[in-house]
C-alpha atoms as a PDB file:
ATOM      1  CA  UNK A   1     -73.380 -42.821  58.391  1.00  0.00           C
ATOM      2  CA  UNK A   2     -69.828 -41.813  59.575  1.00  0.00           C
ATOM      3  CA  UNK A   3     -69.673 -41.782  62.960  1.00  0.00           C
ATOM      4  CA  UNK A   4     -66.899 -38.331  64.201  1.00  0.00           C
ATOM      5  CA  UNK A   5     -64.476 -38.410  66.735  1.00  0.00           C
ATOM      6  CA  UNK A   6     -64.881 -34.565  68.706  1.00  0.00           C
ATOM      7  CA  UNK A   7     -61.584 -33.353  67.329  1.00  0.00           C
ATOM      8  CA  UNK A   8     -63.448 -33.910  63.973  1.00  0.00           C
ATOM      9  CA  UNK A   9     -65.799 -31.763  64.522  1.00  0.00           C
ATOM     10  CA  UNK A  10     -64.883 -29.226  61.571  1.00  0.00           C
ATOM     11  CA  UNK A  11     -64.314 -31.930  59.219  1.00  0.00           C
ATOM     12  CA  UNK A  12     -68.045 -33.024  60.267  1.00  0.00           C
ATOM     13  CA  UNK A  13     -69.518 -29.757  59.601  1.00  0.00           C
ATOM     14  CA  UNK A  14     -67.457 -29.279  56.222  1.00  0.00           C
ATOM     15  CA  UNK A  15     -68.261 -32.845  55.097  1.00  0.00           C
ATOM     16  CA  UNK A  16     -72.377 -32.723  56.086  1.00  0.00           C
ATOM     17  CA  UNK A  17     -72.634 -29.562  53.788  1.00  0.00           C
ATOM     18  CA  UNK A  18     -70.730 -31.304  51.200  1.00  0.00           C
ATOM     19  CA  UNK A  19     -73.793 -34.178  51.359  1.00  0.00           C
ATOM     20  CA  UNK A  20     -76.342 -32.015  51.749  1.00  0.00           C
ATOM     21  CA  UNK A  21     -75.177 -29.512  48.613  1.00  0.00           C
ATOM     22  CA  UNK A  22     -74.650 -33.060  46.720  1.00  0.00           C
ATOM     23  CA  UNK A  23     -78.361 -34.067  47.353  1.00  0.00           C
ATOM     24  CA  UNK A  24     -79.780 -30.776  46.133  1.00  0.00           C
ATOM     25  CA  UNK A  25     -77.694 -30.790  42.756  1.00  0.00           C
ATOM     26  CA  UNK A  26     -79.225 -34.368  42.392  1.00  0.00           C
ATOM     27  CA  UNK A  27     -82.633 -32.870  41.971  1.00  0.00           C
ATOM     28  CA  UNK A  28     -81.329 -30.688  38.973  1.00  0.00           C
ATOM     29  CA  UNK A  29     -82.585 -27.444  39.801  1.00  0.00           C
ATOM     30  CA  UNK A  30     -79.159 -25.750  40.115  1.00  0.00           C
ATOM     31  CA  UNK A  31     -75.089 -25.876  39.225  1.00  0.00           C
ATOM     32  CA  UNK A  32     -73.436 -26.015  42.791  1.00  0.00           C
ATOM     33  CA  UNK A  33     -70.915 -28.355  41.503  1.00  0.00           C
ATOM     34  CA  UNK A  34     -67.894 -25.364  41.777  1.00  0.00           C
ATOM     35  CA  UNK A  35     -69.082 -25.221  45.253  1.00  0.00           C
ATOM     36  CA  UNK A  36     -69.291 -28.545  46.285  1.00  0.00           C
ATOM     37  CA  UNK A  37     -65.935 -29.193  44.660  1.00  0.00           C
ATOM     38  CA  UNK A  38     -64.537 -26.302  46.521  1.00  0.00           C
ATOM     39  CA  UNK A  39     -65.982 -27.277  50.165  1.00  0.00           C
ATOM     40  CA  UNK A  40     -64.580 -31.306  49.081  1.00  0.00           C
ATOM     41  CA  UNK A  41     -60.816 -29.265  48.690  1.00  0.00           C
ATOM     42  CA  UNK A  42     -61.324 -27.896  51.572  1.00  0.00           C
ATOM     43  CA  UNK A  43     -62.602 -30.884  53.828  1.00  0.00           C
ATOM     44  CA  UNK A  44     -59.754 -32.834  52.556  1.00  0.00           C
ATOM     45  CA  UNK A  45     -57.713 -30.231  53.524  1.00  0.00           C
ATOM     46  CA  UNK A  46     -58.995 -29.734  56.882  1.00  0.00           C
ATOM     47  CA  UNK A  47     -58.354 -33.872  57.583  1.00  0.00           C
ATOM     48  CA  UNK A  48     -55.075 -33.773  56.719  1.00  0.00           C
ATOM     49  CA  UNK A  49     -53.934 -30.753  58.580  1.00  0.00           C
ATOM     50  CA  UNK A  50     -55.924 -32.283  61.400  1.00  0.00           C
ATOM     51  CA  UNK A  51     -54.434 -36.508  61.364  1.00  0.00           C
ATOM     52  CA  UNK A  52     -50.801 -34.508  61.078  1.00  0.00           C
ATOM     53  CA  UNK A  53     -50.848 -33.001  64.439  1.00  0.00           C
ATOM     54  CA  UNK A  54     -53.534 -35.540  66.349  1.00  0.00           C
ATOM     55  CA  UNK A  55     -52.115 -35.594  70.077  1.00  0.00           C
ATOM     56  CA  UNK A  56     -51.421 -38.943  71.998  1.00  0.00           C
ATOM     57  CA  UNK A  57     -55.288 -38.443  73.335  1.00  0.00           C
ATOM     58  CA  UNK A  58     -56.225 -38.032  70.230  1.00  0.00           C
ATOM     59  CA  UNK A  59     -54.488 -41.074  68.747  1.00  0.00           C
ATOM     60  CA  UNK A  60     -55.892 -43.230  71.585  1.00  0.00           C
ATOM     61  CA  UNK A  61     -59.413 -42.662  70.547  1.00  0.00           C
ATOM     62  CA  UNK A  62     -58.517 -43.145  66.819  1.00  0.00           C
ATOM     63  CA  UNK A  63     -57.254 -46.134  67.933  1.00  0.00           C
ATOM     64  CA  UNK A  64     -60.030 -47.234  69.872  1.00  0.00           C
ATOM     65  CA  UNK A  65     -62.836 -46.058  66.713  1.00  0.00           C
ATOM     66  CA  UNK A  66     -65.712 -48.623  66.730  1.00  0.00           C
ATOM     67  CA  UNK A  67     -65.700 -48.928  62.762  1.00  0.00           C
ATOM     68  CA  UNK A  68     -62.233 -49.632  62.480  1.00  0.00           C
ATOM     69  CA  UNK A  69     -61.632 -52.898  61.160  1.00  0.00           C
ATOM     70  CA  UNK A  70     -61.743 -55.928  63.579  1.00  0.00           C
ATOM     71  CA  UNK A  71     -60.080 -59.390  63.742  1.00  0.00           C
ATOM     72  CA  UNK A  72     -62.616 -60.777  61.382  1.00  0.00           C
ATOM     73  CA  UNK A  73     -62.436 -57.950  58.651  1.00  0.00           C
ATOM     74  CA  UNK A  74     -58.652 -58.853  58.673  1.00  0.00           C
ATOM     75  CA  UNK A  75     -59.070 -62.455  58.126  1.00  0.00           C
ATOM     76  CA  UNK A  76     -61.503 -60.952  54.969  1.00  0.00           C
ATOM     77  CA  UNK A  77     -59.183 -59.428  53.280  1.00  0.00           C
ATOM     78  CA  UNK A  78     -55.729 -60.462  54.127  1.00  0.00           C
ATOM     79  CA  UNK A  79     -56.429 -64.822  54.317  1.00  0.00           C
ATOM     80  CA  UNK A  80     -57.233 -66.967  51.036  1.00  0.00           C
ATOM     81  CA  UNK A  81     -58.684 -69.234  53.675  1.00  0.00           C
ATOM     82  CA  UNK A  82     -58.896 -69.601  57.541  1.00  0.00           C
ATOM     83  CA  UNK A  83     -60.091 -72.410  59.323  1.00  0.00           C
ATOM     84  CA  UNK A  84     -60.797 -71.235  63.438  1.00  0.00           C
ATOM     85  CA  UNK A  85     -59.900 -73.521  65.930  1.00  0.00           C
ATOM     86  CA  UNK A  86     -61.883 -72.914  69.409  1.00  0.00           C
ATOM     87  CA  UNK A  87     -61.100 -73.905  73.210  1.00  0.00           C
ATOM     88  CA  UNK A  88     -58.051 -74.200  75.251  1.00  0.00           C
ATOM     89  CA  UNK A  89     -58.752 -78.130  76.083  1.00  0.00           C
ATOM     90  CA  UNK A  90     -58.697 -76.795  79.960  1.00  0.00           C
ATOM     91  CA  UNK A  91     -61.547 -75.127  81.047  1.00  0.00           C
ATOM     92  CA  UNK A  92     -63.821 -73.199  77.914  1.00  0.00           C
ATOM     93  CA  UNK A  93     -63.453 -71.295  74.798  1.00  0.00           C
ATOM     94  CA  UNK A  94     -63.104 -67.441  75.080  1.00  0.00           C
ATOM     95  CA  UNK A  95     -64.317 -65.835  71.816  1.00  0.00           C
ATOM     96  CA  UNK A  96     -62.117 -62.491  73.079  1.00  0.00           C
ATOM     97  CA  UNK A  97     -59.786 -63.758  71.238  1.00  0.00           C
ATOM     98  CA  UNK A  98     -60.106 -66.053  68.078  1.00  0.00           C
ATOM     99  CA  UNK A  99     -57.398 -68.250  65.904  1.00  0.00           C
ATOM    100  CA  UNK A 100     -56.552 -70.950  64.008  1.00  0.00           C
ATOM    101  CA  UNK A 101     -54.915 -72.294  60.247  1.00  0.00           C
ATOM    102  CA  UNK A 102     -54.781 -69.675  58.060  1.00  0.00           C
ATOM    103  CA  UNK A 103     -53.133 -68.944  54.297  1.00  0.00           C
ATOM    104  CA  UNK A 104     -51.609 -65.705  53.343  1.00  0.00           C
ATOM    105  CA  UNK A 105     -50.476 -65.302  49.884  1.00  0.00           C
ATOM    106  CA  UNK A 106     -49.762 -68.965  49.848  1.00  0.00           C
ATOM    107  CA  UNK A 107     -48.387 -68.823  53.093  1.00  0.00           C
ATOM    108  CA  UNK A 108     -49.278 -71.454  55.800  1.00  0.00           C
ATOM    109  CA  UNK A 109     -49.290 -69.552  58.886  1.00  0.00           C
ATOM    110  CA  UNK A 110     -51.021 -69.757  62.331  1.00  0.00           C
ATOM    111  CA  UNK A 111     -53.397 -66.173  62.766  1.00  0.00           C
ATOM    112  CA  UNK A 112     -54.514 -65.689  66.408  1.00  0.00           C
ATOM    113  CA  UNK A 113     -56.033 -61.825  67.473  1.00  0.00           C
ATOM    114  CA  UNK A 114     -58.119 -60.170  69.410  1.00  0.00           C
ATOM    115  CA  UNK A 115     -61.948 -59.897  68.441  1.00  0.00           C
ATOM    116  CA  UNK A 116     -63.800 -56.581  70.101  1.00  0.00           C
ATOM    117  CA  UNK A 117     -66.681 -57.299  67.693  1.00  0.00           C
ATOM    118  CA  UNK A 118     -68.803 -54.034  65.891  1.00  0.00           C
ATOM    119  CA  UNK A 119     -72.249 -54.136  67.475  1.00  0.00           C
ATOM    120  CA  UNK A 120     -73.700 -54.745  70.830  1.00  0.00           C
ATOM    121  CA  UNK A 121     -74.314 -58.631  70.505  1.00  0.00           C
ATOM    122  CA  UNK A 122     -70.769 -59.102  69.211  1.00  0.00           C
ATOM    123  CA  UNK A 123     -69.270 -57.147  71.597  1.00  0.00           C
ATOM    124  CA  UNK A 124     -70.979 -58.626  74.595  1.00  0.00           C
ATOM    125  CA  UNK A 125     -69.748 -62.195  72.753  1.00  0.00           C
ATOM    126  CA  UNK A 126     -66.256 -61.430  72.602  1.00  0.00           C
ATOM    127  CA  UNK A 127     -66.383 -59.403  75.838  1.00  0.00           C
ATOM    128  CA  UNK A 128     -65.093 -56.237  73.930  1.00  0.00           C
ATOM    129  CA  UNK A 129     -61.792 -57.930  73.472  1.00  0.00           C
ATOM    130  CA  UNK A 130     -60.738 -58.246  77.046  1.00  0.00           C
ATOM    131  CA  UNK A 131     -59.590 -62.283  77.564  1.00  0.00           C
ATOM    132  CA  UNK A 132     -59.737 -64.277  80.257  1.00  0.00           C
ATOM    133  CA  UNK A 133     -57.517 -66.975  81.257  1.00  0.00           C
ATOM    134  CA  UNK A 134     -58.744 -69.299  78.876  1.00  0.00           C
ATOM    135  CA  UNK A 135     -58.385 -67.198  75.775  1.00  0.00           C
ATOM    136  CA  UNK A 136     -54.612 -67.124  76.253  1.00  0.00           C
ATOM    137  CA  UNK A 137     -54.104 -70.858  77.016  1.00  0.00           C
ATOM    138  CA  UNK A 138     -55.780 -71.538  73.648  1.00  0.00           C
ATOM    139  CA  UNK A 139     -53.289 -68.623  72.400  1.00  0.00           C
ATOM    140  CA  UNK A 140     -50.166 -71.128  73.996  1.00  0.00           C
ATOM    141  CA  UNK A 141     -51.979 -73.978  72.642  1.00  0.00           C
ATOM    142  CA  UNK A 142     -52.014 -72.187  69.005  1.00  0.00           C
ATOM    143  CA  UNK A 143     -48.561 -71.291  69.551  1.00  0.00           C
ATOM    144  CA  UNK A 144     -47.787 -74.880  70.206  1.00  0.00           C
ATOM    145  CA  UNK A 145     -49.150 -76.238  67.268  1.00  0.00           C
ATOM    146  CA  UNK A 146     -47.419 -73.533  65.172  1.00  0.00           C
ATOM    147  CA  UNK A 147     -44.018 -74.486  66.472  1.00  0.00           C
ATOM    148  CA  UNK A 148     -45.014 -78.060  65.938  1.00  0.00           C
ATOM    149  CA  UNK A 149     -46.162 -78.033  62.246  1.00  0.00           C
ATOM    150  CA  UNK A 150     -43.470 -75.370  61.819  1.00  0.00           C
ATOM    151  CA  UNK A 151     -45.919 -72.813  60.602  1.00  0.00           C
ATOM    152  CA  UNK A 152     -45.030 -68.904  61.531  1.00  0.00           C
ATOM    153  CA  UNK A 153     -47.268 -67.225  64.148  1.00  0.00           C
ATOM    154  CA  UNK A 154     -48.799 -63.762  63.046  1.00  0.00           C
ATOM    155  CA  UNK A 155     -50.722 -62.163  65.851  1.00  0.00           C
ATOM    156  CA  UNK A 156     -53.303 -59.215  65.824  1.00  0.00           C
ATOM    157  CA  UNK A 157     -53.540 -57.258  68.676  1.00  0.00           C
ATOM    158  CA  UNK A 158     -56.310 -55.061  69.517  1.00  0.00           C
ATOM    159  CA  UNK A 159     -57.525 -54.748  73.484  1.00  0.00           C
ATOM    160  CA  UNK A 160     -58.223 -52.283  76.506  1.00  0.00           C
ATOM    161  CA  UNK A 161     -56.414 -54.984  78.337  1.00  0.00           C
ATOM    162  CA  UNK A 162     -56.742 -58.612  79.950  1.00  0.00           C
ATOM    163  CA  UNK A 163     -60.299 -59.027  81.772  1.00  0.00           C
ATOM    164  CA  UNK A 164     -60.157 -57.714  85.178  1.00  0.00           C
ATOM    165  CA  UNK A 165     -62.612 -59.646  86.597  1.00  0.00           C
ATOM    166  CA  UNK A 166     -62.613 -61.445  90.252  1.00  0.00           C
ATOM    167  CA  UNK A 167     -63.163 -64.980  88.514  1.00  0.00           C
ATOM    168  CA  UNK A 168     -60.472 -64.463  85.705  1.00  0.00           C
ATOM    169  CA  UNK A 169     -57.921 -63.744  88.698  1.00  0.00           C
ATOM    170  CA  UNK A 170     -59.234 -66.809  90.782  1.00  0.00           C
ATOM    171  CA  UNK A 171     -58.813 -69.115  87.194  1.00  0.00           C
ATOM    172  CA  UNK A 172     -55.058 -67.909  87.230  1.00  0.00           C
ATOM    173  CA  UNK A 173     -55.224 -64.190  84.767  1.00  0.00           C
ATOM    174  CA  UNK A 174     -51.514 -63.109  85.834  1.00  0.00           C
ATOM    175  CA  UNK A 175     -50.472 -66.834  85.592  1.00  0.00           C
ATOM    176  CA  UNK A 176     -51.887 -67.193  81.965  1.00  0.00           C
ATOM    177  CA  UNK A 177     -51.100 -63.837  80.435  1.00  0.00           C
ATOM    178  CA  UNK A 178     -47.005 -64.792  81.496  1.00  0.00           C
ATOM    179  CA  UNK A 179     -46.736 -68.204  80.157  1.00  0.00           C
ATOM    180  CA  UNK A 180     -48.302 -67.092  76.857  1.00  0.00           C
ATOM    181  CA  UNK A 181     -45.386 -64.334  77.049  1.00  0.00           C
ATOM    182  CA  UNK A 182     -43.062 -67.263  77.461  1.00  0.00           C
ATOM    183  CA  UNK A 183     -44.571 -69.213  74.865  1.00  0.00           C
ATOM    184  CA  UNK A 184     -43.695 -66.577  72.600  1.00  0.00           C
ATOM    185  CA  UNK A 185     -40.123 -65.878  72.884  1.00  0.00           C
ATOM    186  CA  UNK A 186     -39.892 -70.018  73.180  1.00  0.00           C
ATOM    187  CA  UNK A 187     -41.379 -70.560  69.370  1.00  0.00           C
ATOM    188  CA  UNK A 188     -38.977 -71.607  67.212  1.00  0.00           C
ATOM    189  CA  UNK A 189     -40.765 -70.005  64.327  1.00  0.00           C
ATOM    190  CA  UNK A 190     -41.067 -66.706  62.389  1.00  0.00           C
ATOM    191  CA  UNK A 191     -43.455 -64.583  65.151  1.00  0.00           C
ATOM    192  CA  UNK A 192     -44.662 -61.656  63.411  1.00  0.00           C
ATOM    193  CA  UNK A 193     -46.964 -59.365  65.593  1.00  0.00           C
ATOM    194  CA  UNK A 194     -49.733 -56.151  64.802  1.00  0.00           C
ATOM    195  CA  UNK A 195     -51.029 -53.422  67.135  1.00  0.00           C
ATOM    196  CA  UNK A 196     -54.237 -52.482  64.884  1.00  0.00           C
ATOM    197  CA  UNK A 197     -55.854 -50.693  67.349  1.00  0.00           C
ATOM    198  CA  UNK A 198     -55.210 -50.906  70.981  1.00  0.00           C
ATOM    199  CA  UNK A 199     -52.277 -52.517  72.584  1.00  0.00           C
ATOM    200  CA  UNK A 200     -53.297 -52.695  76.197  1.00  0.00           C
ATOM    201  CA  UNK A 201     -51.412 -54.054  79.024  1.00  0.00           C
ATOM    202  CA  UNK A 202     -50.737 -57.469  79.313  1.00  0.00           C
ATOM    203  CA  UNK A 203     -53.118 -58.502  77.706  1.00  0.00           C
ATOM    204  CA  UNK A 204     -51.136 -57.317  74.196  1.00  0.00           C
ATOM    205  CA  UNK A 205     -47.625 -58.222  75.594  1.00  0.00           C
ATOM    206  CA  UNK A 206     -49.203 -61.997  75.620  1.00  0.00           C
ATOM    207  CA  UNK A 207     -49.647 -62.643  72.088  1.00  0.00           C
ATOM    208  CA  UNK A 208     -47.161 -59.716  70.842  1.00  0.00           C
ATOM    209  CA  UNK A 209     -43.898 -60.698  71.960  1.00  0.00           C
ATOM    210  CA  UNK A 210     -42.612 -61.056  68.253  1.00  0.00           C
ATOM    211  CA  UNK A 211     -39.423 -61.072  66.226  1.00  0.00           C
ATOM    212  CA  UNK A 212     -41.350 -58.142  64.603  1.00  0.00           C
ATOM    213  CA  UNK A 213     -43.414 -56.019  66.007  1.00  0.00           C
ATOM    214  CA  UNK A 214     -45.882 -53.572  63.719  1.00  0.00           C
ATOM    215  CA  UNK A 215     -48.248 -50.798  64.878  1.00  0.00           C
ATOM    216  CA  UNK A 216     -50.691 -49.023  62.560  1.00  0.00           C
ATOM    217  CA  UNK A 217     -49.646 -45.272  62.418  1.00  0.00           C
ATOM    218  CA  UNK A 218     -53.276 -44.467  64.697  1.00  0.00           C
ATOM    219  CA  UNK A 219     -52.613 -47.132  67.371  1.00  0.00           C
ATOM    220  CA  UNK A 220     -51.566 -46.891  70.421  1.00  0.00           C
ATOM    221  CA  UNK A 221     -49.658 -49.642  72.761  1.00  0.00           C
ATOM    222  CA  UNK A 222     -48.967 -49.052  76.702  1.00  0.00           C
ATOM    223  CA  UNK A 223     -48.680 -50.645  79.898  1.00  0.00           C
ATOM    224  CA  UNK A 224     -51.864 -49.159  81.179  1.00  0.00           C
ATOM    225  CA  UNK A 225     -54.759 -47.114  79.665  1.00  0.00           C
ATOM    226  CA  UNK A 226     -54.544 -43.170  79.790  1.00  0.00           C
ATOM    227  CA  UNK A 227     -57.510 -43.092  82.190  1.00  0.00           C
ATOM    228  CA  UNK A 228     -56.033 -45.701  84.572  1.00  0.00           C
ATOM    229  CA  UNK A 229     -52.656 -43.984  84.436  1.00  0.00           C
ATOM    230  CA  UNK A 230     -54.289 -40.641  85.337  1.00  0.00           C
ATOM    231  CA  UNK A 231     -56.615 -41.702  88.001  1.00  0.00           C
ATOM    232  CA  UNK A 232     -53.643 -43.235  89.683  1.00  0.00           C
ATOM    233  CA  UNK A 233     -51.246 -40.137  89.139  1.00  0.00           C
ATOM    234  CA  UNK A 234     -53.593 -37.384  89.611  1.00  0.00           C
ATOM    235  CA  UNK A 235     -56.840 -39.514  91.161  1.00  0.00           C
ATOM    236  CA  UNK A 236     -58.887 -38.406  88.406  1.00  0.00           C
ATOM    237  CA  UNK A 237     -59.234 -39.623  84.827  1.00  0.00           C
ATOM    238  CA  UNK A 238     -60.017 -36.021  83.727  1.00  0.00           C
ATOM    239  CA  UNK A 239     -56.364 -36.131  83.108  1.00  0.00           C
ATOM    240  CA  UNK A 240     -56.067 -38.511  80.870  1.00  0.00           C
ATOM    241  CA  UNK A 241     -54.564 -36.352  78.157  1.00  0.00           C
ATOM    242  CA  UNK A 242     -51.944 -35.981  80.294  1.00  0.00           C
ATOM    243  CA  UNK A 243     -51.361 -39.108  81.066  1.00  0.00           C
ATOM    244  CA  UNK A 244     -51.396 -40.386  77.332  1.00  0.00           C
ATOM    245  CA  UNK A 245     -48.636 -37.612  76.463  1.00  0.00           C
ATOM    246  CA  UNK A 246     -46.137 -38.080  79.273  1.00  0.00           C
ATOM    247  CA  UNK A 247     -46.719 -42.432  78.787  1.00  0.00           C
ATOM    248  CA  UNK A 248     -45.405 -42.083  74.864  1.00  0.00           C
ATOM    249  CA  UNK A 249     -48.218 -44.631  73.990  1.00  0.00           C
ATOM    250  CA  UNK A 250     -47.928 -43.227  69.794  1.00  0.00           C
ATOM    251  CA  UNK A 251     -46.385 -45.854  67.247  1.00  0.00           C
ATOM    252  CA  UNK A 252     -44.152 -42.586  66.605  1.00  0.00           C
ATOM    253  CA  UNK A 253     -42.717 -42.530  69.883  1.00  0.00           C
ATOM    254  CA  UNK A 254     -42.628 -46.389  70.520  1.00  0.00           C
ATOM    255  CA  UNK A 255     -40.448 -46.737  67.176  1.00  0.00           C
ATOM    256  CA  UNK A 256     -38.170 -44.377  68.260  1.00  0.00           C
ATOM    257  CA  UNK A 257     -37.865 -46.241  71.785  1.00  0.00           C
ATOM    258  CA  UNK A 258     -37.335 -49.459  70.137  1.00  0.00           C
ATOM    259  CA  UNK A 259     -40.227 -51.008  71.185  1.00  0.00           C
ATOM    260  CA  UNK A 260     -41.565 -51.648  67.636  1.00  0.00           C
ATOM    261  CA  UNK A 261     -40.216 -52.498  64.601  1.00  0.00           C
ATOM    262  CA  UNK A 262     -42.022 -50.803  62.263  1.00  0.00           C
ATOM    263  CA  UNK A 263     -45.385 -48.192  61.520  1.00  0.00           C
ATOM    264  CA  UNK A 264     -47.778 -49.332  59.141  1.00  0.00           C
ATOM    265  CA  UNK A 265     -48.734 -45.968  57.434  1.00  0.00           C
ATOM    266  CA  UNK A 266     -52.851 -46.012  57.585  1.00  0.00           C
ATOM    267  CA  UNK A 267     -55.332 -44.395  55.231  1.00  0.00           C
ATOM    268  CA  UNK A 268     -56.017 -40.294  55.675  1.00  0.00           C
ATOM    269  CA  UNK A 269     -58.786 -39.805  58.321  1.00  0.00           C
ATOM    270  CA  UNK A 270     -57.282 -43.547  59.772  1.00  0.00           C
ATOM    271  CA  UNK A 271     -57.795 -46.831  59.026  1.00  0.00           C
ATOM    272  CA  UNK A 272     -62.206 -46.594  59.972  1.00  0.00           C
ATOM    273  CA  UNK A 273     -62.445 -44.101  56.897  1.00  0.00           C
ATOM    274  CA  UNK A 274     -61.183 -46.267  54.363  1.00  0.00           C
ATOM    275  CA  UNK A 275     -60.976 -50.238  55.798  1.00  0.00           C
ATOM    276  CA  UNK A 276     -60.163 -51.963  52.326  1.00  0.00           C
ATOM    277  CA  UNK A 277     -56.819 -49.963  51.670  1.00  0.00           C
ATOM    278  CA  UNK A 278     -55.742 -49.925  55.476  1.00  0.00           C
ATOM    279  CA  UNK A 279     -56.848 -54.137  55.166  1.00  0.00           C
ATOM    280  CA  UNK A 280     -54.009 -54.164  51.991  1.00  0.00           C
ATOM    281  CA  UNK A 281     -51.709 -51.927  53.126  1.00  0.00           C
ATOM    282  CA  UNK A 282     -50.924 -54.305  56.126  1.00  0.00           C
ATOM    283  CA  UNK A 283     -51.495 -57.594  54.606  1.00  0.00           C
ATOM    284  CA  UNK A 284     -48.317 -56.474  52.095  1.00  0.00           C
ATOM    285  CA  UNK A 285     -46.366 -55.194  55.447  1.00  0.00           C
ATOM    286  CA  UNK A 286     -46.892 -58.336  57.137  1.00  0.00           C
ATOM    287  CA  UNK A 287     -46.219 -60.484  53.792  1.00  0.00           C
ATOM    288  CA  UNK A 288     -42.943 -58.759  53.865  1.00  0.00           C
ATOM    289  CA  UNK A 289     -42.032 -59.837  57.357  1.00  0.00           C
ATOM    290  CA  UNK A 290     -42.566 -63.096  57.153  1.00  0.00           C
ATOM    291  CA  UNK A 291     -40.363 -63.409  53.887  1.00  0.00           C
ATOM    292  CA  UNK A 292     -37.810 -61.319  55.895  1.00  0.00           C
ATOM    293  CA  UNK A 293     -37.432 -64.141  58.503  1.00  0.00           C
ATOM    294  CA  UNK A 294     -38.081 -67.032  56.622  1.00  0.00           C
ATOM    295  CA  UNK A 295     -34.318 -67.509  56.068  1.00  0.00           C
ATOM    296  CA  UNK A 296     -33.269 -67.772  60.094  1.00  0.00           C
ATOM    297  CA  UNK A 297     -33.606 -70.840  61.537  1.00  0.00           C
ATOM    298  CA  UNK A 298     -35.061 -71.972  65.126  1.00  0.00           C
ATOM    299  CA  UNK A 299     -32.297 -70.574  67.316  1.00  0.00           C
ATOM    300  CA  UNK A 300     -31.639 -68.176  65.303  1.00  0.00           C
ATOM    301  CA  UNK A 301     -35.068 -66.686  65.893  1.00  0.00           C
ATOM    302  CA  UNK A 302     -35.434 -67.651  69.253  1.00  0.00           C
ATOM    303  CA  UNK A 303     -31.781 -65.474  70.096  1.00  0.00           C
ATOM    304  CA  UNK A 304     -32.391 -62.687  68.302  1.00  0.00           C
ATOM    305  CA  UNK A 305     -36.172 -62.666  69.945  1.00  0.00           C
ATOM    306  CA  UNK A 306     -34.470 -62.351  73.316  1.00  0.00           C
ATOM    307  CA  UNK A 307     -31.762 -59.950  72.437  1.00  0.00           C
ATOM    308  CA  UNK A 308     -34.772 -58.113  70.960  1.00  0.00           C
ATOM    309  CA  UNK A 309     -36.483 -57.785  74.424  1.00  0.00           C
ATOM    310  CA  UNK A 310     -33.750 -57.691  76.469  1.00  0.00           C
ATOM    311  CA  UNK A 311     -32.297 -54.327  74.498  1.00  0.00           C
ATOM    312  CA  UNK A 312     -36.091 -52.500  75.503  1.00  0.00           C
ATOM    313  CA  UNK A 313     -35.185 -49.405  78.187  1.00  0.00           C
END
């Protein structure tokens, strides 16, 4: 059962007759297929009039749609094989986010991402994607062994943000999050980086600091979450609307900023409506990247990483 976003609330309404007209005519008793045909036209119109003009707000909680697909629906459909490796040989393994040896079209690469998980018990065991301290020194030690094995780094990003917690902060969060930022523009490897979903704080900026930087059309990438942002601002995070307009948090706007590289256009209705063809669509984006940079050597892609960063604002 699809689960609707409020704005989709028409499309809902359009799309439940559309089911229900479908089971009657399975029973035999009458023709409706003209109408159900006609209400389908008219559904499909409805979503794309609707995706075309989606405000920031309404992009962040696309973005942020519990059946879009997670880190391990990517590794599905975009790896021929992936082989996870856990802990950050320090203190414990943070399933937040997961990584390890990976092939892409016959491409050895090193795949690290955040993991929200899609049910209670997964999301409670990945801590709904927020990492701790832990989950980005295994990050830096990933990066490591990509730069070691000279193996290019491709990085998924999709989290509210770093784990706020007292006990992350005592175990060194801030410390962490900016060496893993400084692991990054250090690799002397290909570093090719997604925002699938959300691109929160920090805790994206640590594994996304890329020689390319992608963003699904629906996600959304900012310093802070809308709400935060508001309830700071305006003490309230009834304003959060507000907030997510006036931050320019839209792969849109972010392109045009230079802060990413490049959209990845995403099914109509967004990547939870159709998974497989969102899934493909990327893995041939980030195929193309990597080919794109496999000709620059170490320095080459270290300098041009900086210049990169250094151009932002």
């Amino acid at each position: 059962m699809k689960t609707y976003l409020d704005f989709e609330k028409p499309i809902a309404e359009l799309e439940t007759r559309v089911a229900e007209l479908r089971d009657t005519a399975s029973s035999g008793e009458i023709d409706i297929d003209a109408e159900i045909g006609r209400l389908e036209t008219k559904a499909e119109r409805l979503l794309k009039d609707t995706y075309a003009r989606l405000t920031p707000w309404q992009k962040a909680q696309v973005a942020r749609h519990g059946e879009r697909p997670h880190f391990k629906d990517y590794v599905a459909g975009i790896t021929d094989d992936f082989l996870p490796l856990a802990g950050d040989r320090n203190f414990a393994e943070d399933q937040a986010i997961v990584g390890g040896l990976a092939t892409i079209e016959g491409r050895k690469v090193v795949l690290l991402g955040h993991e929200k998980g899609d049910d209670t018990a997964s999301r409670l065991k990945h801590n709904f994607g927020m990492a701790k301290p832990e989950g980005y020194r295994k990050a830096i030690r990933l990066m490591q062994l990509a730069d070691r094995f000279g193996l290019p780094l491709v990085s998924l990003v999709d989290t509210p943000g770093a784990f706020p917690g007292v006990q992350a902060e005592e175990r060194g969060q801030a410390e962490a999050i900016a060496r893993s930022t400084e692991q990054c523009l250090a690799m002397g490897v290909p570093v090719v980086a997604v925002i699938v979903g959300e691109g929160g704080s920090g805790g994206a900026v640590a594994i996304a600091t890329a020689n390319r930087v992608l963003m699904f059309e629906h996600a959304v990438y900012s310093v802070i979450s809308p709400e935060g942002c508001a309830s700071i601002l305006w003490r309230t995070a009834d304003k959060a609307a507000d907030a997510a307009e006036a931050m320019k948090i839209t792969a849109g706007d972010l392109a045009s900023l230079g802060v990413i590289d490049r959209i990845v256009p995403e099914p109509l209705g967004g990547a939870h409506r159709d998974p497989a063809a969102a899934i493909a669509g990327l893995k041939q984006a980030i195929v193309e990247e990597l080919d794109g940079l496999s000709a620059l050597g170490p320095d080459e892609l270290r300098q041009a990483r900086r210049e990169k960063f250094l151009a932002i604002g």
